[in-house]
C-alpha atoms as a PDB file:
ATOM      1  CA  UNK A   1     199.458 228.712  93.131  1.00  0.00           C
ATOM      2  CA  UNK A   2     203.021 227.814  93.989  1.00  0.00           C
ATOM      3  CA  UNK A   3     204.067 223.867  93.704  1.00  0.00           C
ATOM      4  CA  UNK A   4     207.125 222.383  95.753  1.00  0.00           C
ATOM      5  CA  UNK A   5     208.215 219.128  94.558  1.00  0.00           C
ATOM      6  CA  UNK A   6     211.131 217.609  97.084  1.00  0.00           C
ATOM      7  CA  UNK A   7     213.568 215.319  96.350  1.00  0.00           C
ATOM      8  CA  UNK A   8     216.347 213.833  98.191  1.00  0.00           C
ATOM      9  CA  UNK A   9     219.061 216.870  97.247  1.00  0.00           C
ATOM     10  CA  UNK A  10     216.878 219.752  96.982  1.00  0.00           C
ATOM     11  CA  UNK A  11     213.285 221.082  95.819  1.00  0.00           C
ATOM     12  CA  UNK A  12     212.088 222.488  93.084  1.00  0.00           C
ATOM     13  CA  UNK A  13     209.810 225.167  92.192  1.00  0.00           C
ATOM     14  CA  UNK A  14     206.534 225.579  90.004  1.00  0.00           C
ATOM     15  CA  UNK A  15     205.011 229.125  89.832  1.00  0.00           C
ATOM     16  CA  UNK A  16     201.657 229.784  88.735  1.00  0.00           C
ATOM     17  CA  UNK A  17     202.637 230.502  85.169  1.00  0.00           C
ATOM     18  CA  UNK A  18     204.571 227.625  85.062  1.00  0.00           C
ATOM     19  CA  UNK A  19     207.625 228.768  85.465  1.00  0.00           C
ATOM     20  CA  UNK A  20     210.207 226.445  87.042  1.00  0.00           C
ATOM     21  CA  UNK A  21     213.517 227.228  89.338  1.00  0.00           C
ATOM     22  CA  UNK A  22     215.733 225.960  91.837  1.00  0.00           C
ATOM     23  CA  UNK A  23     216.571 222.613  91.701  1.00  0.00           C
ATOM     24  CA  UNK A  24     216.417 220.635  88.378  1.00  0.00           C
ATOM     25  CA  UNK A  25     216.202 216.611  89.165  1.00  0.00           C
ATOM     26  CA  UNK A  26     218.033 213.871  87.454  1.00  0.00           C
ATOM     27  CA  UNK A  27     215.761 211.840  85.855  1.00  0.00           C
ATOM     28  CA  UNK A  28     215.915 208.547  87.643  1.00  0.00           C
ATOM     29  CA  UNK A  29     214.934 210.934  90.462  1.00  0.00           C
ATOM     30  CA  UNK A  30     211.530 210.248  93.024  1.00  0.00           C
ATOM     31  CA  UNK A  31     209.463 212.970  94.682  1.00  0.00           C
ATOM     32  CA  UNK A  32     209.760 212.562  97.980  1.00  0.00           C
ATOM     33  CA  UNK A  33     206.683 214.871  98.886  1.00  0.00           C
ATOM     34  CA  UNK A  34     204.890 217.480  96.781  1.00  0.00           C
ATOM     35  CA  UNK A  35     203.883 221.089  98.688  1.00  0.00           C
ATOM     36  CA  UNK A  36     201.332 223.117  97.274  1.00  0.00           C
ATOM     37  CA  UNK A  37     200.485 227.030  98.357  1.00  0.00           C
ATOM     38  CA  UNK A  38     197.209 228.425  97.167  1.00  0.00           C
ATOM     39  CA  UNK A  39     195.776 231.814  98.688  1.00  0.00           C
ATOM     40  CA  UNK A  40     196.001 230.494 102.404  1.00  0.00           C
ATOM     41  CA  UNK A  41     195.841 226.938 102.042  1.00  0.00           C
ATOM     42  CA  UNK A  42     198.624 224.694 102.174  1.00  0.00           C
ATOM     43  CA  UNK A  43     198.702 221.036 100.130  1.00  0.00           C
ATOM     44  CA  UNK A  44     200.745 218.159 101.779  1.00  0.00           C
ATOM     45  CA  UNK A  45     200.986 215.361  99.634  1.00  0.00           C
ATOM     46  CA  UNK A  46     203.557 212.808 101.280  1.00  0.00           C
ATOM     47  CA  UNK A  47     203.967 208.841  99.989  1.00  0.00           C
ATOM     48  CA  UNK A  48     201.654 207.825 103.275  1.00  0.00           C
ATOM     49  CA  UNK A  49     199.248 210.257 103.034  1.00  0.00           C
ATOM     50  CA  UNK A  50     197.471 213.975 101.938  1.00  0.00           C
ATOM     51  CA  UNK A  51     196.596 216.690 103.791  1.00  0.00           C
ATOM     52  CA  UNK A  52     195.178 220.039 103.218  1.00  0.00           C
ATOM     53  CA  UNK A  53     195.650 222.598 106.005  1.00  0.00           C
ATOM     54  CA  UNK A  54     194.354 226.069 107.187  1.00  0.00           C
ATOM     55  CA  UNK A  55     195.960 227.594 110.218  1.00  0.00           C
ATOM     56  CA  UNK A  56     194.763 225.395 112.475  1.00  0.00           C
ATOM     57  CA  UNK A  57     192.467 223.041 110.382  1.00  0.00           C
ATOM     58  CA  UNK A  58     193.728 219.910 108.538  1.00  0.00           C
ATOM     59  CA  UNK A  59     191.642 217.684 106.317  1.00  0.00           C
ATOM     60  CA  UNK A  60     192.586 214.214 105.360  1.00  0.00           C
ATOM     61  CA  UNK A  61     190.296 211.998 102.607  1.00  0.00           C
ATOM     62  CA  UNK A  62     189.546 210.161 106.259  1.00  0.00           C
ATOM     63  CA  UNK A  63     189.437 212.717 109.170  1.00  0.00           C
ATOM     64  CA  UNK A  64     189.622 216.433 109.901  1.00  0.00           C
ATOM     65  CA  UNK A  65     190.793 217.877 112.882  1.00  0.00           C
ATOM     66  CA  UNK A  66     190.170 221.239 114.579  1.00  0.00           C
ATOM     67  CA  UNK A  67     193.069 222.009 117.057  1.00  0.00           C
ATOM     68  CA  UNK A  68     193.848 218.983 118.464  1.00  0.00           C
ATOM     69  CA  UNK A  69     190.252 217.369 118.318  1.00  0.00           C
ATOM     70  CA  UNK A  70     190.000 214.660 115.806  1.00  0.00           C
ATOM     71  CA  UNK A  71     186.770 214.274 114.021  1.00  0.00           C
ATOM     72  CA  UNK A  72     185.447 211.669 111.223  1.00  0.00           C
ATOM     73  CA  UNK A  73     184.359 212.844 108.074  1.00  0.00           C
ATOM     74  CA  UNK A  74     181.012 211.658 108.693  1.00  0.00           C
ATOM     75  CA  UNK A  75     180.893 214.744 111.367  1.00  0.00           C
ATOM     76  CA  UNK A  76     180.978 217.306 108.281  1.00  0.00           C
ATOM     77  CA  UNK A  77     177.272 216.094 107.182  1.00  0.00           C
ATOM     78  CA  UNK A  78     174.657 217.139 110.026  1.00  0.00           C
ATOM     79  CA  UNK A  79     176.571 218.906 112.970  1.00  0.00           C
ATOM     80  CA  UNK A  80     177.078 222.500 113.315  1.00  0.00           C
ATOM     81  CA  UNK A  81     180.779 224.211 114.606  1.00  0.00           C
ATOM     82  CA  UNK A  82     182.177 227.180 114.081  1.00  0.00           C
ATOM     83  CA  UNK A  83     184.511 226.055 111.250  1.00  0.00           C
ATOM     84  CA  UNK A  84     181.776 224.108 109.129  1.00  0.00           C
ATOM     85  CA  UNK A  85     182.489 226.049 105.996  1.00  0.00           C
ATOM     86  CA  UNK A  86     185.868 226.263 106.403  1.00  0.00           C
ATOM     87  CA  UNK A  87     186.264 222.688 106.691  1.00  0.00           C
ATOM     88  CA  UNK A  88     183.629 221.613 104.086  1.00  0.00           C
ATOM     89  CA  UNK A  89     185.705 223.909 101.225  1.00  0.00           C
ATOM     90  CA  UNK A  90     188.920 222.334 102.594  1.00  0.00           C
ATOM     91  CA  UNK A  91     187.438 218.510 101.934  1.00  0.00           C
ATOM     92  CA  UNK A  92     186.275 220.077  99.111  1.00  0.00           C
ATOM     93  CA  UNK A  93     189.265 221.139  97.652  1.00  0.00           C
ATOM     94  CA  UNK A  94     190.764 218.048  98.349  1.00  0.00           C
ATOM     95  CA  UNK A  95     188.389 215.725  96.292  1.00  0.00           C
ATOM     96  CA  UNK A  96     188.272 217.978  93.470  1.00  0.00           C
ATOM     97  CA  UNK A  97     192.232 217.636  93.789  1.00  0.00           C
ATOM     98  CA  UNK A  98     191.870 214.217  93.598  1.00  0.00           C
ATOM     99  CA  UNK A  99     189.156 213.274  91.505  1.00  0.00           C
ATOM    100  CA  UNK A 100     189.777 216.183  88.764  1.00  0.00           C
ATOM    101  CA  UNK A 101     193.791 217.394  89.242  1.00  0.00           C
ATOM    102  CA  UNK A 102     192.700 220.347  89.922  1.00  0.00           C
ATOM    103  CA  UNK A 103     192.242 223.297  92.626  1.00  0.00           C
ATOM    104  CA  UNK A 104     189.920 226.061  92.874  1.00  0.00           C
ATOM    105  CA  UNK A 105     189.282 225.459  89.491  1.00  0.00           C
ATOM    106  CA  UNK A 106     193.077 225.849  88.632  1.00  0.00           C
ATOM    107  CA  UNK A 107     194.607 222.675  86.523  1.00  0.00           C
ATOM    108  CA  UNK A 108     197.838 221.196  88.079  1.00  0.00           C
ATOM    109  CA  UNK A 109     200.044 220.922  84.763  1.00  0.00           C
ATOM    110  CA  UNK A 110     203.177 219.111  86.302  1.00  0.00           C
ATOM    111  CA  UNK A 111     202.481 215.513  84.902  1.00  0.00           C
ATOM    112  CA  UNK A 112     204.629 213.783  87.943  1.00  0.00           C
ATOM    113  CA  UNK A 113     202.614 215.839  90.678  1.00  0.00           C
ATOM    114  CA  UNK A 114     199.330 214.044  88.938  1.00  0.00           C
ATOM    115  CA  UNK A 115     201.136 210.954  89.229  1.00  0.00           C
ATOM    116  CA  UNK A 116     201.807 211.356  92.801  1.00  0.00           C
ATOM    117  CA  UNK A 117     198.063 212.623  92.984  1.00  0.00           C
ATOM    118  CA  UNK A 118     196.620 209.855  91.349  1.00  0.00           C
ATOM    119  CA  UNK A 119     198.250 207.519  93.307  1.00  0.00           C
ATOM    120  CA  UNK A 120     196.406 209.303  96.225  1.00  0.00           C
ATOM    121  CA  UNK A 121     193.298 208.500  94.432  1.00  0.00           C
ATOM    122  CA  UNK A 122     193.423 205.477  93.600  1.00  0.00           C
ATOM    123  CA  UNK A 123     193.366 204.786  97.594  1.00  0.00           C
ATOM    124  CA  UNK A 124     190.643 206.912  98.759  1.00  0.00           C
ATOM    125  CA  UNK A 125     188.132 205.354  95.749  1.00  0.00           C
END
């Protein structure tokens, strides 16, 4: 797991040992988005929203889409597509991100990516 944390004069870097390089931030310092890489999944958490994406798939706490066919989440529950598991361990994924700081049973240790997270949370509850 690889974690991206952008600010307005660079980004910085958080490898899955915990090792951090690139850019160091000031303190006074916001994240501007937080990018997270895990196998083949991607993690977009922005100030508006959160996405989790595969390929073509993306999975918001609200809506998934396929392509460029927009579904509810209600659609996961009782229909049948090709992607159903895919999409169902994306949304997943994303509520155990939410709900628990973690993914794929990994713990995010970065305590102002769970701030960002949280604050994610706190709007999908």
């Amino acid at each position: 797991m690889e974690i991206f944390k952008h600010y307005n004069h660079g980004t910085s870097r958080i490898d899955s040992t915990g090792g951090y390089d690139s850019y160091y931030p000031a303190r006074n310092e916001v994240i501007l988005s937080v990018h997270i890489l895990i196998d083949d999944y991607q993690i977009h958490i922005c100030p508006n929203g959160i996405s989790v994406l595969y390929k073509y798939i993306r999975v918001n706490p609200e809506y998934f889409t396929i392509g460029r066919w927009r579904y509810p989440v209600n659609a996961l529950h009782g229909s049948a597509f090709n992607e159903n598991k895919r999409v169902l361990y994306m949304y997943n994924m994303l509520h155990e991100m939410l709900l628990e700081q973690r993914i794929g049973g990994l713990s995010i240790n970065d305590w102002s990516v769970i701030k960002v997270i949280q604050s994610h949370a706190d709007e999908t509850k």
